[in-house]
Protein backbone atom coordinates (compact mmCIF):
# COMPACT_ATOMS: atom_id res chain seq x y z
CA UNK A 1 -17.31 -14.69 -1.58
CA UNK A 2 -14.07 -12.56 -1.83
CA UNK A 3 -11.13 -14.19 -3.15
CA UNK A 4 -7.90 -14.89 -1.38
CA UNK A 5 -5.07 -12.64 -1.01
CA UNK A 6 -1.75 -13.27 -2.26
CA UNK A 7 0.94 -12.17 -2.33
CA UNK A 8 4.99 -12.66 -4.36
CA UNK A 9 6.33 -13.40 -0.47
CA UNK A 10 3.47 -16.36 -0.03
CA UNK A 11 4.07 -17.98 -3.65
CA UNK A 12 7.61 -18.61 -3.01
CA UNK A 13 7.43 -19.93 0.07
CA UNK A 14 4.81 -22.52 -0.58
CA UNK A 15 7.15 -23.79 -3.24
CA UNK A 16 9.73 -24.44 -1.53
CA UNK A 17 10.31 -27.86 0.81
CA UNK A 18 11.95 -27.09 4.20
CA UNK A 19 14.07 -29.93 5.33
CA UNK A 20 15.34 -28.46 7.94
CA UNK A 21 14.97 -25.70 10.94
CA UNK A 22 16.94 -23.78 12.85
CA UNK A 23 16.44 -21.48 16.32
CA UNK A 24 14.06 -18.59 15.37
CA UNK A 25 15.97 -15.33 15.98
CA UNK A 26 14.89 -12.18 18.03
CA UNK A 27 12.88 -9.98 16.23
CA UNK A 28 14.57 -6.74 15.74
CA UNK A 29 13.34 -3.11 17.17
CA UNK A 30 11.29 -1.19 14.29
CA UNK A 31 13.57 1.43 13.54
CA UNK A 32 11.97 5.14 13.74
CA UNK A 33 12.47 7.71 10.58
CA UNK A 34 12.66 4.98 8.02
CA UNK A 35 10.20 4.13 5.53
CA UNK A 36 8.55 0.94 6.78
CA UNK A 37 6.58 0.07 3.45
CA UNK A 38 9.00 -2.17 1.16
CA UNK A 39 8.56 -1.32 -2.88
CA UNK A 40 6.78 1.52 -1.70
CA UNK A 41 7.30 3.01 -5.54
CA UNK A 42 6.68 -0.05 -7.44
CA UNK A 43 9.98 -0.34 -8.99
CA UNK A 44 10.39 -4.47 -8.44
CA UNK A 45 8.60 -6.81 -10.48
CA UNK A 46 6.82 -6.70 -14.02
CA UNK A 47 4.80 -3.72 -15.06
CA UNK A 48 2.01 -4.13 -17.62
CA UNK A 49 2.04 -3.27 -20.62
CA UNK A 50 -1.71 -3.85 -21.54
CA UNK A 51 -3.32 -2.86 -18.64
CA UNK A 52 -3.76 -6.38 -16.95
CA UNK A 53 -3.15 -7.50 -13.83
CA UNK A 54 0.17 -8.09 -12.55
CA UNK A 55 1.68 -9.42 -9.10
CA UNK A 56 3.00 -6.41 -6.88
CA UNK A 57 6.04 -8.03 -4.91
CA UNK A 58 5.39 -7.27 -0.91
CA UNK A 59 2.11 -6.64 -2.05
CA UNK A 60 -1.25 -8.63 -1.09
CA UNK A 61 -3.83 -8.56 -3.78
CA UNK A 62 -6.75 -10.71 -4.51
CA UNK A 63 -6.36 -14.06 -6.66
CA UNK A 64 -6.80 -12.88 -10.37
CA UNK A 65 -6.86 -8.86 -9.45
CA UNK A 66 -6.88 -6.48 -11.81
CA UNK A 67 -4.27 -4.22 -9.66
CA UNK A 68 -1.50 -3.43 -11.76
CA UNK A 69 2.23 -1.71 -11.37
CA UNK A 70 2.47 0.39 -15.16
CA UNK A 71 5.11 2.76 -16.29
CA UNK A 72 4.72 6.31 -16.82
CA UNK A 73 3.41 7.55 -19.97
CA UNK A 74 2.12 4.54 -21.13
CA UNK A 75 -1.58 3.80 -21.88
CA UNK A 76 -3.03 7.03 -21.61
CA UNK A 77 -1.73 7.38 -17.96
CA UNK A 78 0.04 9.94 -16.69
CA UNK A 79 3.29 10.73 -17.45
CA UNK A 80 6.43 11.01 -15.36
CA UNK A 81 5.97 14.58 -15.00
CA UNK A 82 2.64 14.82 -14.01
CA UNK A 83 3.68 11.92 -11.17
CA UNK A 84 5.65 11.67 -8.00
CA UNK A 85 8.62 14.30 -7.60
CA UNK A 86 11.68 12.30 -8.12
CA UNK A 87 9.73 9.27 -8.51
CA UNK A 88 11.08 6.03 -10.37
CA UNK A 89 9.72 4.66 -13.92
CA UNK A 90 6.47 2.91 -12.44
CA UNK A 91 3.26 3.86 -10.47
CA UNK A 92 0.33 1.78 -9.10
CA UNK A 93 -2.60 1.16 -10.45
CA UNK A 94 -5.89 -0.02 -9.08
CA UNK A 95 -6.45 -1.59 -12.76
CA UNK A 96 -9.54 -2.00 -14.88
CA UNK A 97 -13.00 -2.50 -13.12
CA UNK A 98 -13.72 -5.91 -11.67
CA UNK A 99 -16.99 -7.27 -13.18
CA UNK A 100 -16.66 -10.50 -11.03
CA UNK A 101 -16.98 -8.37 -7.76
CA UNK A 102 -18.18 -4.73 -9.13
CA UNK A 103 -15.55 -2.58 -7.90
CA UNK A 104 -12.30 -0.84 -8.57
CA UNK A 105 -9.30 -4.09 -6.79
CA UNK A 106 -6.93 -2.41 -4.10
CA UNK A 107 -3.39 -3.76 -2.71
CA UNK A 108 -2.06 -4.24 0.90
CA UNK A 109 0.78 -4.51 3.31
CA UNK A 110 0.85 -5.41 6.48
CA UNK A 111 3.78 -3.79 8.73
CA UNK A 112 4.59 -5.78 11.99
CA UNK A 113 6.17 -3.17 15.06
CA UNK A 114 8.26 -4.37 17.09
CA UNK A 115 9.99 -3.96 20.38
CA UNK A 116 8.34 -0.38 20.44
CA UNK A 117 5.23 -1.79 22.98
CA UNK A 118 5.85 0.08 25.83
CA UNK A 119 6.77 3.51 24.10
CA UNK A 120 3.32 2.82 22.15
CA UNK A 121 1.21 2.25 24.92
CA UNK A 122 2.78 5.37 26.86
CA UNK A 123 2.20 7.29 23.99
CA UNK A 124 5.38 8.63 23.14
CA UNK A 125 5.77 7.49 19.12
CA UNK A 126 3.78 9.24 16.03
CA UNK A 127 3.57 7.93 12.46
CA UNK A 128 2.88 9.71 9.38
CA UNK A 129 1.33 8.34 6.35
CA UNK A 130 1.87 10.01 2.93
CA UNK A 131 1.98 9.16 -0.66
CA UNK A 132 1.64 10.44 -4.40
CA UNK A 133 -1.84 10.08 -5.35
CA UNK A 134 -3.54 10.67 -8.52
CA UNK A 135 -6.96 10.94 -10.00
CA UNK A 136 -8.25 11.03 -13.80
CA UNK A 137 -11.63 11.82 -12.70
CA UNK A 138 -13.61 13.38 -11.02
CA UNK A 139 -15.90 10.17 -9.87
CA UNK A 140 -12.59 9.08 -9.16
CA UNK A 141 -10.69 9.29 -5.42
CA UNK A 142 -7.57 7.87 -4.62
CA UNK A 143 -7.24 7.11 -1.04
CA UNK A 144 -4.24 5.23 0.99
CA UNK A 145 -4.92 4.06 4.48
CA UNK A 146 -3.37 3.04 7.37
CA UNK A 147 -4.93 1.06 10.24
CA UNK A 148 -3.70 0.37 13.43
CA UNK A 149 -4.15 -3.65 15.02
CA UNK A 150 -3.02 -5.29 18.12
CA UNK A 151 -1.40 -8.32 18.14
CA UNK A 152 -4.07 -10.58 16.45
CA UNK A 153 -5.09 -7.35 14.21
CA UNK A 154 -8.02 -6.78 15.57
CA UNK A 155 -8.72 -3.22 14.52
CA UNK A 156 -8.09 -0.04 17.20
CA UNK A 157 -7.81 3.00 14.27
CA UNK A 158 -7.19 4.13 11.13
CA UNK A 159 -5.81 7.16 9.07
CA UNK A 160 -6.19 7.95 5.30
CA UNK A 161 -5.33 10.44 2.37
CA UNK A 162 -6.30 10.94 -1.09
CA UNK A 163 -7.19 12.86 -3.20
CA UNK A 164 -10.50 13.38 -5.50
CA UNK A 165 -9.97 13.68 -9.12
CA UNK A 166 -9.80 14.98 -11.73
CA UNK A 167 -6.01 15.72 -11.11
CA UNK A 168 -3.41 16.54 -14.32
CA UNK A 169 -0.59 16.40 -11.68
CA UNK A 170 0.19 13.48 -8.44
CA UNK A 171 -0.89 15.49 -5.08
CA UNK A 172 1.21 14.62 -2.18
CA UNK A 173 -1.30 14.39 1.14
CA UNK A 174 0.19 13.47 4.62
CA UNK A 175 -1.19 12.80 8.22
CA UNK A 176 0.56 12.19 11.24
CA UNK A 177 -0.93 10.98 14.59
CA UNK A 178 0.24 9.43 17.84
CA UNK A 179 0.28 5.72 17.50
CA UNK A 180 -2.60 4.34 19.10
CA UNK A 181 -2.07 2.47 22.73
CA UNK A 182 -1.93 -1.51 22.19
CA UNK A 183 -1.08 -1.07 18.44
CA UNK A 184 1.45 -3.93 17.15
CA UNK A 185 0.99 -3.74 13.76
CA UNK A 186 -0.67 -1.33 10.37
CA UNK A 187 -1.83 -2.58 7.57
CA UNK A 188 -1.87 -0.17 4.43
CA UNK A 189 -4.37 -0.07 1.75
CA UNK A 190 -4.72 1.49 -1.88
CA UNK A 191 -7.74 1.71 -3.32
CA UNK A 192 -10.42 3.47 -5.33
CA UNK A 193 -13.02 5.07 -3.19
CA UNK A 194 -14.62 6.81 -5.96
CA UNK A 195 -18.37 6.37 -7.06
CA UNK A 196 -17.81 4.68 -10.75
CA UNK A 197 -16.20 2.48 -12.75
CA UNK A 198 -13.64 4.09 -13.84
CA UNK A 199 -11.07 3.10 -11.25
CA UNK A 200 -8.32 5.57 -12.83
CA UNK A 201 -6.93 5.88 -9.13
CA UNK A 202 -2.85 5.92 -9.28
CA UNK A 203 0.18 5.97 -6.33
CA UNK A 204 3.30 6.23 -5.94
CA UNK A 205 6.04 6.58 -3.14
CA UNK A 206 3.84 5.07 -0.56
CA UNK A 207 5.38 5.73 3.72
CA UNK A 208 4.76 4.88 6.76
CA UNK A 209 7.46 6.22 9.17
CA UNK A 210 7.44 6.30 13.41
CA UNK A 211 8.91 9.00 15.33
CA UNK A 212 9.33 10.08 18.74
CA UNK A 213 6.03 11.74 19.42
């Protein structure tokens, strides 16, 4: 049985006691040309400095993951000049290998779109995906993807990039497609889809951005 997912976002809320509620306001329009993934470079919260586990804030890992946020040049990783161009002081990590559940743990954000329905189901937006990637080696492969959901998330699509290792330098991979009709939200994912243990997959500067198509 998997574990659940938590997330920074969920702890706090659960500890706090609402005594009161007021009218729910409109959900804004998802702006187009932004960057829609929040810490996309891992620069909030604690990095590790033994290789542990840490929480990722606004992202969802699995109770007691191994995923970690670590600084450049730092634990035989790679340095800042082999990662993202003008990147900040931290990367992700998928961590050390999971013996509980045999496999490399991953990280995810969902993105809610809103107020963009009808220009979605007309066709008339794009997104593009991209993001620093890294590999030690070569059993390893970095991959970030994207999948489209409708309004309960029931999957329509997805869209990935990566890279296969062994890299000495980050790769920067990008896709762009028309957003898929009936798409209200896209959930991102970084993960190891490599064949071993090793689970020496790294990221940085993760996007997601919509455009007129």
């Amino acid at each position: 049985m998997r574990r659940y997912r938590v997330s920074l976002g969920l702890v706090l809320a659960l500890s706090a006691v609402v005594f009161a509620t007021a009218p729910m306001a409109a959900a804004s329009t998802t702006p187009l040309n932004v960057n829609l993934v929040k810490n996309p470079s891992a620069e909030l919260g604690l990095a590790s400095t033994d290789g542990s586990g840490v929480t990722v804030p606004d992202w969802e890992t699995i109770t007691d993951s191994n995923f970690a946020v670590v600084k450049y040049g730092i634990l035989g990783g790679p340095t800042k000049a082999q990662g993202a161009v003008n990147g900040g002081k931290k990367y992700f990590w998928t961590g050390r290998y999971d013996l509980v559940y045999n496999q490399c743990d991953d990280a995810i954000q969902n993105i809610k779109i809103t107020g963009r329905n009808s220009q979605i189901d007309s066709h008339q937006l794009k997104v593009t995906l991209s993001a620093w990637v890294g590999a030690m080696e070569s059993t390893d492969l970095a991959r970030v993807t994207l999948t489209f959901g409708d309004d309960t998330n029931n999957f329509i699509s997805s869209v990935r990039v990566g890279i296969h290792g062994p890299t000495t330098k980050f790769a920067h991979p990008s896709v762009t497609v028309k957003v898929p009709a009936h798409t209200r939200q896209v959930t991102v994912r970084l993960y190891d889809a490599g064949t071993s243990d090793s689970c020496l997959a790294f990221f940085d500067k993760i996007s997601v951005e919509l455009s007129q198509a």
